[in-house]
N, C-alpha and C. Protein backbone atom coordinates (compact mmCIF):
# COMPACT_ATOMS: atom_id res chain seq x y z
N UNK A 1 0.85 -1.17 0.00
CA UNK A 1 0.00 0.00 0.00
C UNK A 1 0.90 1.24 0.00
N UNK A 2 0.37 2.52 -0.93
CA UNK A 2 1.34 3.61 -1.23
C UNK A 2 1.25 4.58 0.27
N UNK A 3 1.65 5.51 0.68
CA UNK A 3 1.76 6.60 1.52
C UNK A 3 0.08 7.04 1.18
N UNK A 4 0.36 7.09 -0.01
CA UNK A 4 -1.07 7.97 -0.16
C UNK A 4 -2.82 6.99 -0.16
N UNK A 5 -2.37 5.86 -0.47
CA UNK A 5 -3.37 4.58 -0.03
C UNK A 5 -3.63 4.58 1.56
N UNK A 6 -2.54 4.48 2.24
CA UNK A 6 -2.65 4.74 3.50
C UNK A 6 -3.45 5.62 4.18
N UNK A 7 -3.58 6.91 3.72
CA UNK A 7 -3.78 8.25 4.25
C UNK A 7 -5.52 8.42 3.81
N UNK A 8 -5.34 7.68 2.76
CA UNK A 8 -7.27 7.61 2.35
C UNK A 8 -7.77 6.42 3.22
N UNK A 9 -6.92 5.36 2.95
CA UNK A 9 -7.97 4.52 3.69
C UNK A 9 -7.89 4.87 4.91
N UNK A 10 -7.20 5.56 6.17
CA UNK A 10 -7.39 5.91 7.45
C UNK A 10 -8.40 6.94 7.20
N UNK A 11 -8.58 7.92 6.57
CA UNK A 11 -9.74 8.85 6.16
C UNK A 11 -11.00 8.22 5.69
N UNK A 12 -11.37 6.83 5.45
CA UNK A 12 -12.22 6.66 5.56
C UNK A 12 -13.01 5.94 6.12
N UNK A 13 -12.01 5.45 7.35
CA UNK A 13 -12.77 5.07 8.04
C UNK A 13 -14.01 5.54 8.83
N UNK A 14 -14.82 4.15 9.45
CA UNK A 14 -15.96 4.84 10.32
C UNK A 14 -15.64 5.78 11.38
N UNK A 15 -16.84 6.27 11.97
CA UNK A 15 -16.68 7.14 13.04
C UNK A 15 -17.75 6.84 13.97
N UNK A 16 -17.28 6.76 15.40
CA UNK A 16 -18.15 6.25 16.40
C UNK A 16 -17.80 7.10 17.59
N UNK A 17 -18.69 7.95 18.13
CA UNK A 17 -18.73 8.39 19.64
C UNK A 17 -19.02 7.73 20.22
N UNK A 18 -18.37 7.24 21.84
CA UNK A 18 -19.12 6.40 22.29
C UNK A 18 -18.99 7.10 23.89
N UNK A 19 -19.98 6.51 24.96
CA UNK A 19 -19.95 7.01 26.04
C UNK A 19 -18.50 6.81 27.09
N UNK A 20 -18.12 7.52 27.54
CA UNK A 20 -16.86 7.71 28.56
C UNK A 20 -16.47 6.44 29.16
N UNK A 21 -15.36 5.99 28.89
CA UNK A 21 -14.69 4.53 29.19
C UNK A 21 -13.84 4.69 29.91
N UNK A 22 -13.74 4.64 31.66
CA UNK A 22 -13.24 4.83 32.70
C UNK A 22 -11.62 4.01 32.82
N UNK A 23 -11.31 2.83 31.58
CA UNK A 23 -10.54 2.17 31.26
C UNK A 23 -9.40 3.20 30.25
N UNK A 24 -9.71 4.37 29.73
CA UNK A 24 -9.26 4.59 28.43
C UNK A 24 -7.48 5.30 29.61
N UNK A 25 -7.81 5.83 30.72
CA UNK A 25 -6.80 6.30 31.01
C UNK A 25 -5.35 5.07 31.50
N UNK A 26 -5.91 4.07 31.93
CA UNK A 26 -4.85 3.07 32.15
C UNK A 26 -4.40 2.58 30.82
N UNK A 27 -5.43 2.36 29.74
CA UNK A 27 -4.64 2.27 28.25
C UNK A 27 -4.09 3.23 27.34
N UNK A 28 -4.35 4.31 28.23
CA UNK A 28 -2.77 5.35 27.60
C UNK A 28 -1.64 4.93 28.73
N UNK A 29 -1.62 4.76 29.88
CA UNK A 29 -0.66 4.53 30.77
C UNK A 29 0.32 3.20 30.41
N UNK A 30 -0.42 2.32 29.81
CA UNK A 30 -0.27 0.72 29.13
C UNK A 30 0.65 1.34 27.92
N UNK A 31 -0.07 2.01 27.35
CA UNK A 31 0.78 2.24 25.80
C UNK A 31 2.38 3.26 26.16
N UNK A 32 1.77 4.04 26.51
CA UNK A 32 3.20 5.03 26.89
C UNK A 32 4.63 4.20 27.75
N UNK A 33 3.97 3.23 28.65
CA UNK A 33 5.32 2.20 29.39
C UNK A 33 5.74 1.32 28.05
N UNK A 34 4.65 1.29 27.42
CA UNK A 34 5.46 0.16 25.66
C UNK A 34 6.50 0.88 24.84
N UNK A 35 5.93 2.28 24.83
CA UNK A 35 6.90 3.19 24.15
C UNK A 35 8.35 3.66 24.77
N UNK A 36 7.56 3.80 25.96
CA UNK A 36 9.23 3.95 26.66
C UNK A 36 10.37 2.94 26.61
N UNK A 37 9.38 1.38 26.66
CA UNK A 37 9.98 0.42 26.49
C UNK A 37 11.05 -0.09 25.58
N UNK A 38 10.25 -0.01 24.37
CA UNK A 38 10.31 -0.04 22.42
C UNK A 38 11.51 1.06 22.14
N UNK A 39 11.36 2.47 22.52
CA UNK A 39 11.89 2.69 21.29
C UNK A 39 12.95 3.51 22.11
N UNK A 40 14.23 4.09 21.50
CA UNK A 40 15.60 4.29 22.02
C UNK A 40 15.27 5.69 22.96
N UNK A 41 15.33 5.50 23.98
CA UNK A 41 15.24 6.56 25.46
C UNK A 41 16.34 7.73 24.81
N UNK A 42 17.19 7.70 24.25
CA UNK A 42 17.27 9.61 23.57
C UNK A 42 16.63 10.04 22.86
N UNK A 43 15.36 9.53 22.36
CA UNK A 43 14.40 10.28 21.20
C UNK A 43 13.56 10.49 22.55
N UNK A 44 13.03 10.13 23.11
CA UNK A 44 11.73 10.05 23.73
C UNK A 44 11.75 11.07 25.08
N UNK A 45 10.87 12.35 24.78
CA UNK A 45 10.35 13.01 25.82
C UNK A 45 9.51 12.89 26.44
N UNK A 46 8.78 14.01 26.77
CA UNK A 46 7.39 13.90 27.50
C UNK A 46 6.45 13.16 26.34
N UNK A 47 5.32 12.06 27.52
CA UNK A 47 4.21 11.73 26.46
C UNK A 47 2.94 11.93 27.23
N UNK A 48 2.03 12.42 26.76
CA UNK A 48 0.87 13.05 27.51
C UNK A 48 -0.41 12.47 26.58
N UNK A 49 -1.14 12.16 27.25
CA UNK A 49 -2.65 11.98 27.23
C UNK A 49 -3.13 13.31 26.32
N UNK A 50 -4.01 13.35 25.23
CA UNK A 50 -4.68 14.16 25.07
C UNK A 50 -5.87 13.75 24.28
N UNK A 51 -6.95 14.64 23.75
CA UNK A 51 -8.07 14.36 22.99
C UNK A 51 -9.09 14.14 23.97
N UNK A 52 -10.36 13.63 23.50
CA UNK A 52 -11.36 13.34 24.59
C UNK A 52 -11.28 12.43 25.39
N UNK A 53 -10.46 11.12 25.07
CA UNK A 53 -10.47 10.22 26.06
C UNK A 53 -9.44 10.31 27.55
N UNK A 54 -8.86 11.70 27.21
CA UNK A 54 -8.09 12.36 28.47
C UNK A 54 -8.98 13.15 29.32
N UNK A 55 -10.73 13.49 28.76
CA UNK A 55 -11.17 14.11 29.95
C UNK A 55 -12.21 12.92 30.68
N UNK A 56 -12.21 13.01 31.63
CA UNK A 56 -12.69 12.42 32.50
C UNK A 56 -14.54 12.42 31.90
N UNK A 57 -15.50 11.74 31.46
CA UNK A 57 -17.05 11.60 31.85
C UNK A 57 -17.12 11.83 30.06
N UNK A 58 -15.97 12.38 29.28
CA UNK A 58 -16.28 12.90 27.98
C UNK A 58 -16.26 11.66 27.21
N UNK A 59 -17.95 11.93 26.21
CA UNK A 59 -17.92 10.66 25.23
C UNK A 59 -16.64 10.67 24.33
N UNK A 60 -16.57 10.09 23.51
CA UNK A 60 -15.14 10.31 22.47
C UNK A 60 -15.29 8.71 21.54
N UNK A 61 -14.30 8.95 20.78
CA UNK A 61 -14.41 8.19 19.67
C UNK A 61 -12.64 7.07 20.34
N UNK A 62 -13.61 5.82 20.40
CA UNK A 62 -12.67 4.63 21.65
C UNK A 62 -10.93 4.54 20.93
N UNK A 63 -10.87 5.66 20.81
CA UNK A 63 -9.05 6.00 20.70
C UNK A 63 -8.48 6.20 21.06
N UNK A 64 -6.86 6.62 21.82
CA UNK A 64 -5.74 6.90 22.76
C UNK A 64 -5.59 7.48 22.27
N UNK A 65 -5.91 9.55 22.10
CA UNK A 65 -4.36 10.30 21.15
C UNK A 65 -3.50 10.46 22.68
N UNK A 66 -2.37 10.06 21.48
CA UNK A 66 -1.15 10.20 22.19
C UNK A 66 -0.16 11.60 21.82
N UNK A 67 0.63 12.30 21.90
CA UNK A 67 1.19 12.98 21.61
C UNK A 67 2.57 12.62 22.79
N UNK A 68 3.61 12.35 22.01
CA UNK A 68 5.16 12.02 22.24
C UNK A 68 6.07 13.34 21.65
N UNK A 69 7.09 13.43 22.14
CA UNK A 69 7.81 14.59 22.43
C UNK A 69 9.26 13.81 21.64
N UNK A 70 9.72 14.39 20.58
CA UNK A 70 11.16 13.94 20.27
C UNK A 70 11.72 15.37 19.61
N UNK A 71 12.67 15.03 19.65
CA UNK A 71 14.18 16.26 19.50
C UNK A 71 14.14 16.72 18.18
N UNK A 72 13.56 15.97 17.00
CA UNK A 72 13.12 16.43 15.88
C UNK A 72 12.35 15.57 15.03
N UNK A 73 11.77 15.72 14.04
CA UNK A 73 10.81 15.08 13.26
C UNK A 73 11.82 13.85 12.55
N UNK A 74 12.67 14.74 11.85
CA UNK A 74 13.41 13.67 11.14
C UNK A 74 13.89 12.45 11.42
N UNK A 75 13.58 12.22 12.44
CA UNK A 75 14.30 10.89 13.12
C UNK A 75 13.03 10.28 13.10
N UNK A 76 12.06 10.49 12.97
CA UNK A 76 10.67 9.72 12.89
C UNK A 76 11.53 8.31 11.95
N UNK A 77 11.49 8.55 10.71
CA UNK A 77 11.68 7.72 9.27
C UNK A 77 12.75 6.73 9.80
N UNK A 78 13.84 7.05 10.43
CA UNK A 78 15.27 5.84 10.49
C UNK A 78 15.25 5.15 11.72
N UNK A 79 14.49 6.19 13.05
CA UNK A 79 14.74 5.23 14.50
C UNK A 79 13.56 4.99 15.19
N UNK A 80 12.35 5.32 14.22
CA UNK A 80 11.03 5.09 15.30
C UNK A 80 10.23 4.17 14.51
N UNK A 81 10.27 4.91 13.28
CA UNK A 81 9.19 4.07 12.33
C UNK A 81 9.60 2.64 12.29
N UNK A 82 10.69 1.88 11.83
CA UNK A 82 11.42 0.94 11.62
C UNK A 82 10.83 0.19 12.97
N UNK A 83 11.14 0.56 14.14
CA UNK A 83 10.47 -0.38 15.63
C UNK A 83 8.63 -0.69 15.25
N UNK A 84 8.25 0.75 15.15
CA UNK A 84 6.88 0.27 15.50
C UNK A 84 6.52 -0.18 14.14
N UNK A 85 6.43 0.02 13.24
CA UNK A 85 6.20 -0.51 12.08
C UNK A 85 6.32 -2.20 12.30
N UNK A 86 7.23 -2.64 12.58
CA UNK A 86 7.41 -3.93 12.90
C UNK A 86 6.51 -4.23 13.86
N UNK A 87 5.84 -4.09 14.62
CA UNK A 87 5.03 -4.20 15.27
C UNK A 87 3.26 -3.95 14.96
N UNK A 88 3.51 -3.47 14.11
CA UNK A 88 2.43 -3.98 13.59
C UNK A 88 1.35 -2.35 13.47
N UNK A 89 1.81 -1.49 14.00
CA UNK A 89 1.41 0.22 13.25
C UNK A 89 1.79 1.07 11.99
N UNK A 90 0.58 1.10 11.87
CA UNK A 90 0.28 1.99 10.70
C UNK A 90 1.37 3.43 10.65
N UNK A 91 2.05 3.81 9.77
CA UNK A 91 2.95 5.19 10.10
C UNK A 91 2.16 5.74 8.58
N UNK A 92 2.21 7.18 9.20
CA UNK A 92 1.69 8.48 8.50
C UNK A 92 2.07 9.28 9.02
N UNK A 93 2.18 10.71 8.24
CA UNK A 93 2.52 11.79 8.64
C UNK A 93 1.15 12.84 8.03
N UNK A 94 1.51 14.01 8.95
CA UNK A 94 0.69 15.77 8.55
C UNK A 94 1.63 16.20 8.00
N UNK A 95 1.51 16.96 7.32
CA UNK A 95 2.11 18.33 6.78
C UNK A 95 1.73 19.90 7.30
N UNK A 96 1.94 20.73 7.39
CA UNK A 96 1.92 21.34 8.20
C UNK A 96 0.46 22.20 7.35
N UNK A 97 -0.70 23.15 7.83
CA UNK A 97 -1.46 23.85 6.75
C UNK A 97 -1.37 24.28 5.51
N UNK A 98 -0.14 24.91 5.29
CA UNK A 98 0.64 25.47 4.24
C UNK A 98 1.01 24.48 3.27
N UNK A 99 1.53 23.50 3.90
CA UNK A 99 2.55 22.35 3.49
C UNK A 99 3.42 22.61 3.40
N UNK A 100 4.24 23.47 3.82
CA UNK A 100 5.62 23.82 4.22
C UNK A 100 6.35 23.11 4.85
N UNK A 101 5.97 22.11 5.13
CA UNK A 101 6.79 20.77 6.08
C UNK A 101 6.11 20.09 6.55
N UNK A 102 6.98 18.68 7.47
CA UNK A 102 5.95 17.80 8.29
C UNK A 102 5.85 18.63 9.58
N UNK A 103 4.25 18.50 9.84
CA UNK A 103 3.97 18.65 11.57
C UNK A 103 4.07 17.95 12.30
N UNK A 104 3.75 16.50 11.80
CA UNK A 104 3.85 15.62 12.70
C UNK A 104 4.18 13.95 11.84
N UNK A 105 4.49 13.45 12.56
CA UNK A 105 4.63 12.01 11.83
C UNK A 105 3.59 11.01 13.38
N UNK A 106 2.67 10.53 13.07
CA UNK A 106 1.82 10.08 13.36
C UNK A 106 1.59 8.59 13.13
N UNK A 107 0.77 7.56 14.41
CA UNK A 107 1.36 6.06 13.87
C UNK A 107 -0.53 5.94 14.47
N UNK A 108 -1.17 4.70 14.06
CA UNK A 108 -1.85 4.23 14.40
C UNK A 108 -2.01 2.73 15.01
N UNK A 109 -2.02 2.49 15.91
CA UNK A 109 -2.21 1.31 16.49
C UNK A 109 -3.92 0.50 16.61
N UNK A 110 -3.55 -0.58 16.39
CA UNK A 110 -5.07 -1.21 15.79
C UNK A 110 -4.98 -2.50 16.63
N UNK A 111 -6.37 -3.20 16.50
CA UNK A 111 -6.70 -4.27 17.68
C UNK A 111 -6.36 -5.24 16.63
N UNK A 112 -6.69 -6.46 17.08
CA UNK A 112 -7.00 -8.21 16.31
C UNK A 112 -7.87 -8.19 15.09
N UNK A 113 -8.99 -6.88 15.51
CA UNK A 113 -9.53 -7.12 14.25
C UNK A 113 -9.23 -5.94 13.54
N UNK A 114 -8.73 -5.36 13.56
CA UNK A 114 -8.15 -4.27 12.75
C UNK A 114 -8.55 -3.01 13.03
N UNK A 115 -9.37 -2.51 14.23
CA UNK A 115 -10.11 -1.20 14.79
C UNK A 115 -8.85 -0.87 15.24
N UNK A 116 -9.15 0.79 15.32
CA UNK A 116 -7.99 1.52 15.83
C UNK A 116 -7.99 1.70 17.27
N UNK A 117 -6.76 1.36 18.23
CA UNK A 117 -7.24 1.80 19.31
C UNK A 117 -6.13 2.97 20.42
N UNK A 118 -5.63 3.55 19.54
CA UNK A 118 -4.35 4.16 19.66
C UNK A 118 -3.93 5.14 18.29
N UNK A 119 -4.10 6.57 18.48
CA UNK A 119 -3.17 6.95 17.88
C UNK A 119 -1.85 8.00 18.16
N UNK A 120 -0.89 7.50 17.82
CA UNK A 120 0.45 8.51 18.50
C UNK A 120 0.71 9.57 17.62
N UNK A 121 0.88 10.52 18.12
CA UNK A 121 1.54 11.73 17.39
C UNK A 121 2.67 12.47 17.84
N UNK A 122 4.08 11.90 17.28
CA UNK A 122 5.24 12.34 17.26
C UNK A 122 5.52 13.71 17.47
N UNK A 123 5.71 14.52 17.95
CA UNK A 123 6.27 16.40 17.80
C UNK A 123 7.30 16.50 18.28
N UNK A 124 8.09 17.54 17.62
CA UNK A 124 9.20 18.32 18.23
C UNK A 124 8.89 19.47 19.01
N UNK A 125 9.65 19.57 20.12
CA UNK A 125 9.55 20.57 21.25
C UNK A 125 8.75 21.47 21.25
N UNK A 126 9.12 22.17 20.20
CA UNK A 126 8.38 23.69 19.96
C UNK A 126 7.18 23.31 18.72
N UNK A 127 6.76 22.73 18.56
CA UNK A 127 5.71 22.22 17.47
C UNK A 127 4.37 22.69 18.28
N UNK A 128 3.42 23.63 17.42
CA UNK A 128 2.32 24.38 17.93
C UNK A 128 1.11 23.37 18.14
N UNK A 129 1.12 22.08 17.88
CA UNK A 129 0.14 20.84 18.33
C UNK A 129 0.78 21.11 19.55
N UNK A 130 1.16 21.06 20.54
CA UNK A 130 1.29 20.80 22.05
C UNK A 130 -0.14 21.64 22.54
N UNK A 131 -0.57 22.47 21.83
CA UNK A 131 -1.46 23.68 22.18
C UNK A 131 -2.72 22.66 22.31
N UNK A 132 -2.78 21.39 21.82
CA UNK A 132 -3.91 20.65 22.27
C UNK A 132 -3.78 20.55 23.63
N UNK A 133 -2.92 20.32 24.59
CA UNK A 133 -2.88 20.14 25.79
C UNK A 133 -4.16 21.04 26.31
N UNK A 134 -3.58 22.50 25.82
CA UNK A 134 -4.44 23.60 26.57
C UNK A 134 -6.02 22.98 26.59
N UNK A 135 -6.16 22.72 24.82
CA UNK A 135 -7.69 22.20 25.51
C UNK A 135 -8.11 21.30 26.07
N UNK A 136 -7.32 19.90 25.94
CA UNK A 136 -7.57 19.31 27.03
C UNK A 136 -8.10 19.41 28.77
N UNK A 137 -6.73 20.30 28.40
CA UNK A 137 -7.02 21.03 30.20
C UNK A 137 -8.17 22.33 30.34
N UNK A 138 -9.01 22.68 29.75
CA UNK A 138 -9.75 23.35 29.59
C UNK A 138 -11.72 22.66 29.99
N UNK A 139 -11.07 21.71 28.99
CA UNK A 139 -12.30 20.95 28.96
C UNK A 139 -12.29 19.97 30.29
N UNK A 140 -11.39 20.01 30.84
CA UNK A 140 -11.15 19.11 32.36
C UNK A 140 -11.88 20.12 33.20
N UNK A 141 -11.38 21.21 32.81
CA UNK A 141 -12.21 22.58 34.05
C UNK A 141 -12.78 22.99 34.05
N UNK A 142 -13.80 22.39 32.64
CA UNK A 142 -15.44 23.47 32.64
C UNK A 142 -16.11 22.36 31.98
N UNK A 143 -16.42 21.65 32.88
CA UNK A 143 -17.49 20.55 32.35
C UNK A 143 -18.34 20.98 31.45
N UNK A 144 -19.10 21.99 31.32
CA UNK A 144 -20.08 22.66 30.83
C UNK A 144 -19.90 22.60 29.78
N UNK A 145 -18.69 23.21 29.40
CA UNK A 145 -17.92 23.01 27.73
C UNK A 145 -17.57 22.04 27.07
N UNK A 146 -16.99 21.15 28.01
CA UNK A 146 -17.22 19.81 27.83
C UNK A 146 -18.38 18.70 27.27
N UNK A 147 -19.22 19.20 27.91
CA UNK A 147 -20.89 18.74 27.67
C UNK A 147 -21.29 19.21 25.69
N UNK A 148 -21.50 20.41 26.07
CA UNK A 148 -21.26 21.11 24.55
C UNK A 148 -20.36 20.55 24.05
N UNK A 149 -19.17 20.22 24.07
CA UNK A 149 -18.12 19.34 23.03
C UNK A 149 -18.72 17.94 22.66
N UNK A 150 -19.08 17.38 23.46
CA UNK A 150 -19.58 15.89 23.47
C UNK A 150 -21.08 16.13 22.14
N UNK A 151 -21.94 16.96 22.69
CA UNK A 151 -22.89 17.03 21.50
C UNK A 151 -22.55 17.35 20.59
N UNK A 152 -21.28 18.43 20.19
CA UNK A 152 -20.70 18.75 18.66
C UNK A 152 -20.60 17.07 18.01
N UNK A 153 -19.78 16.79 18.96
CA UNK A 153 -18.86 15.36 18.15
C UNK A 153 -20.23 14.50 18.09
N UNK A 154 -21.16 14.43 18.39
CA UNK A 154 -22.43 13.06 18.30
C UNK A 154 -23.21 13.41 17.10
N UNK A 155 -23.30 14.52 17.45
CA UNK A 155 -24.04 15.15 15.56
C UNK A 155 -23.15 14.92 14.96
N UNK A 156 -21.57 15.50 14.79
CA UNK A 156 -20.56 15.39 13.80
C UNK A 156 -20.73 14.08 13.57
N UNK A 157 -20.54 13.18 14.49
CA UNK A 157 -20.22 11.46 13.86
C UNK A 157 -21.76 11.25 13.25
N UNK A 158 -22.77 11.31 13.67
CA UNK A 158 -23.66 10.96 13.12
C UNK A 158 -24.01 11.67 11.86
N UNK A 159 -23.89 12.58 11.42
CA UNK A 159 -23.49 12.98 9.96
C UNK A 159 -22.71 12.74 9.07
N UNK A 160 -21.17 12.46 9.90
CA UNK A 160 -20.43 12.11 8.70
C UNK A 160 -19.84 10.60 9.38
N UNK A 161 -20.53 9.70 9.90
CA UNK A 161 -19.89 8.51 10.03
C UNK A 161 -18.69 7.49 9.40
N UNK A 162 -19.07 8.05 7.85
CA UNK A 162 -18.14 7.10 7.51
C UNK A 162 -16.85 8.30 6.38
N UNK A 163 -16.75 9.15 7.26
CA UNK A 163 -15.88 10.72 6.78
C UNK A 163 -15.13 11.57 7.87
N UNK A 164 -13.81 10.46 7.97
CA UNK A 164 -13.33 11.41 8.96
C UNK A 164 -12.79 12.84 8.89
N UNK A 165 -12.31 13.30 8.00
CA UNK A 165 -12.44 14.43 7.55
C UNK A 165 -13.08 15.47 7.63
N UNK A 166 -14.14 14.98 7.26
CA UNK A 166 -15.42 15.99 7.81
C UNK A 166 -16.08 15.74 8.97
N UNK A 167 -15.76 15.28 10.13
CA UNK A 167 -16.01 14.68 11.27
C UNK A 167 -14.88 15.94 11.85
N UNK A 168 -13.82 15.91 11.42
CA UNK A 168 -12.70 16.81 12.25
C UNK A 168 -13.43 18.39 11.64
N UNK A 169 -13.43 18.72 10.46
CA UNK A 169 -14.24 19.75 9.95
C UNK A 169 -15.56 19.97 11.05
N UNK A 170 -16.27 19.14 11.37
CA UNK A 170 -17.38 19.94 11.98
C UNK A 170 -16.93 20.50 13.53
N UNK A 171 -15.83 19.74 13.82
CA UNK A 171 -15.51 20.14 15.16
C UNK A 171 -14.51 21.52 15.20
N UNK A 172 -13.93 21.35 14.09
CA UNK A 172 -12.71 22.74 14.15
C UNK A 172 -12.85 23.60 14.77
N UNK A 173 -14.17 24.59 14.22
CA UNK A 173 -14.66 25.87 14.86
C UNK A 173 -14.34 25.99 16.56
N UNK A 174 -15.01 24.88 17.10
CA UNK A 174 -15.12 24.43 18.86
C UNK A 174 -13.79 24.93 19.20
N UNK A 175 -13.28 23.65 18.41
CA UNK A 175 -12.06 23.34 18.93
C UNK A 175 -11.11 24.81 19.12
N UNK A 176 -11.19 25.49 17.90
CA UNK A 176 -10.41 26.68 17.82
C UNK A 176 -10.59 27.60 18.23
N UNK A 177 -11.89 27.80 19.10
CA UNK A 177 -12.41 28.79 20.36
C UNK A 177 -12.31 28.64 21.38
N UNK A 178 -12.44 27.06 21.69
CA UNK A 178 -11.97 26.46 23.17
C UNK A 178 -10.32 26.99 23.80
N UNK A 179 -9.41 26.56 22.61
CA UNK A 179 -8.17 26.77 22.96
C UNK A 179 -7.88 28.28 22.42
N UNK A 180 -8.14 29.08 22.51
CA UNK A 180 -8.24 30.44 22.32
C UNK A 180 -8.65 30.89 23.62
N UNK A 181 -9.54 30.83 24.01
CA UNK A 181 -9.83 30.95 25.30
C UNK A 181 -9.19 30.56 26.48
N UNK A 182 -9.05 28.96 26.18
CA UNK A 182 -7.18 28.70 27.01
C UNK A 182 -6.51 29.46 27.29
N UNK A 183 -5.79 29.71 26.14
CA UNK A 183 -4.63 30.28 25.81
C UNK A 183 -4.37 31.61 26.07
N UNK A 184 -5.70 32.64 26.33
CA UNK A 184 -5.63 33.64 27.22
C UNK A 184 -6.12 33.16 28.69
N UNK A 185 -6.58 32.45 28.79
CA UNK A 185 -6.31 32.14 30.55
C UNK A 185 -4.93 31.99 31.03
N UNK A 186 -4.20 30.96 30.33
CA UNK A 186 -3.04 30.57 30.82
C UNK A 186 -2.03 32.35 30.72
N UNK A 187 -2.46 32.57 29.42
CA UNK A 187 -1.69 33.97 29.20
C UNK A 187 -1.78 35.26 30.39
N UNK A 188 -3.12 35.11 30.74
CA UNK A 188 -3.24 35.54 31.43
C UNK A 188 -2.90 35.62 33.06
N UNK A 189 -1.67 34.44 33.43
CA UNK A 189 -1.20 33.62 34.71
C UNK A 189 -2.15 32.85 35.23
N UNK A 190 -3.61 32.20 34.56
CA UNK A 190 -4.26 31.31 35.24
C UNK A 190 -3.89 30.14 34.41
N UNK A 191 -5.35 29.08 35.18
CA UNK A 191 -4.85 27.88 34.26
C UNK A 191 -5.54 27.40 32.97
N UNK A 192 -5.65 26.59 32.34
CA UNK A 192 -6.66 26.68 31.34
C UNK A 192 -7.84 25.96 32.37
């Protein structure tokens, strides 16, 4: 399968919200001790929980994003991909909006029967995806918003079920007000 076979068929897969799985935080804790395990301890920084299955009561679609911390992108291709690849994940990369470069090099991890149940996303230090954290931690501190996030994503999936693409499209807007709002809290010396 080409790079670009890859990148459609993960785009078209289904899409499923499902209600808050009190399990999802020990299977990021499970995956991150594999990674530390797996792959060479000078690439590997901080790895943090993020997306919906990092807030606590929030429905979400039964995935791990992961976001991992390495010293630069380029080392994705010769010292990371090569481990997990062998193991049996999917590797892809973003490009950045512009396409001015990679943002991220990104792996998917999948069950027995081939559902996804894990996806990692590689960044370098200063890479402006960390800014998901903020909403993460946002949506941890205002349930309320939270609540409202959960109904975006149940209409979104139920409209575009079998379009992930446009599943991330209906959420953007949220998403890009939520962490805006963050991002002057924190700016502001509070927290998100």
């Amino acid at each position: 399968m080409t790079p670009e076979d890859r990148v459609s068929h993960a785009l078209g897969e289904d899409v499923a919200v499902l209600p808050y799985d009190p399990a999802w935080p020990q299977r990021f804790a499970e995956e991150a001790a594999h990674l530390r395990a797996r792959l060479p301890a000078d690439l590997i920084g901080r790895i943090e929980h993020f997306g919906s299955t990092a807030v606590p009561g929030l429905a979400a679609k039964p995935i791990i994003d992961m976001l991992v911390e390495i010293p630069a992108l380029d080392l994705v291709q010769n010292r990371i991909a090569p481990v997990l690849e062998a193991q049996g994940y999917d590797y892809l990369w973003r490009l950045n909006e512009d396409r001015s470069g990679l943002a991220y090099a990104w792996f998917i991890k999948r069950d027995a029967t081939g559902r996804r149940t894990h996806h990692i996303h590689f960044l370098a230090p200063q890479s402006r995806y960390w800014e998901r954290l903020l909403f993460r931690d946002y949506l941890i501190a205002h349930p309320q918003t939270a609540n409202e996030y959960a109904e975006i994503k149940q209409r979104a999936a139920a409209a575009h079920a079998a379009d992930r693409a446009a599943f991330a499209r209906a959420k953007g807007k949220f998403i890009e007000r939520v962490t805006a709002l963050a991002r002057e809290k924190v700016g502001a010396g509070g927290t998100a």
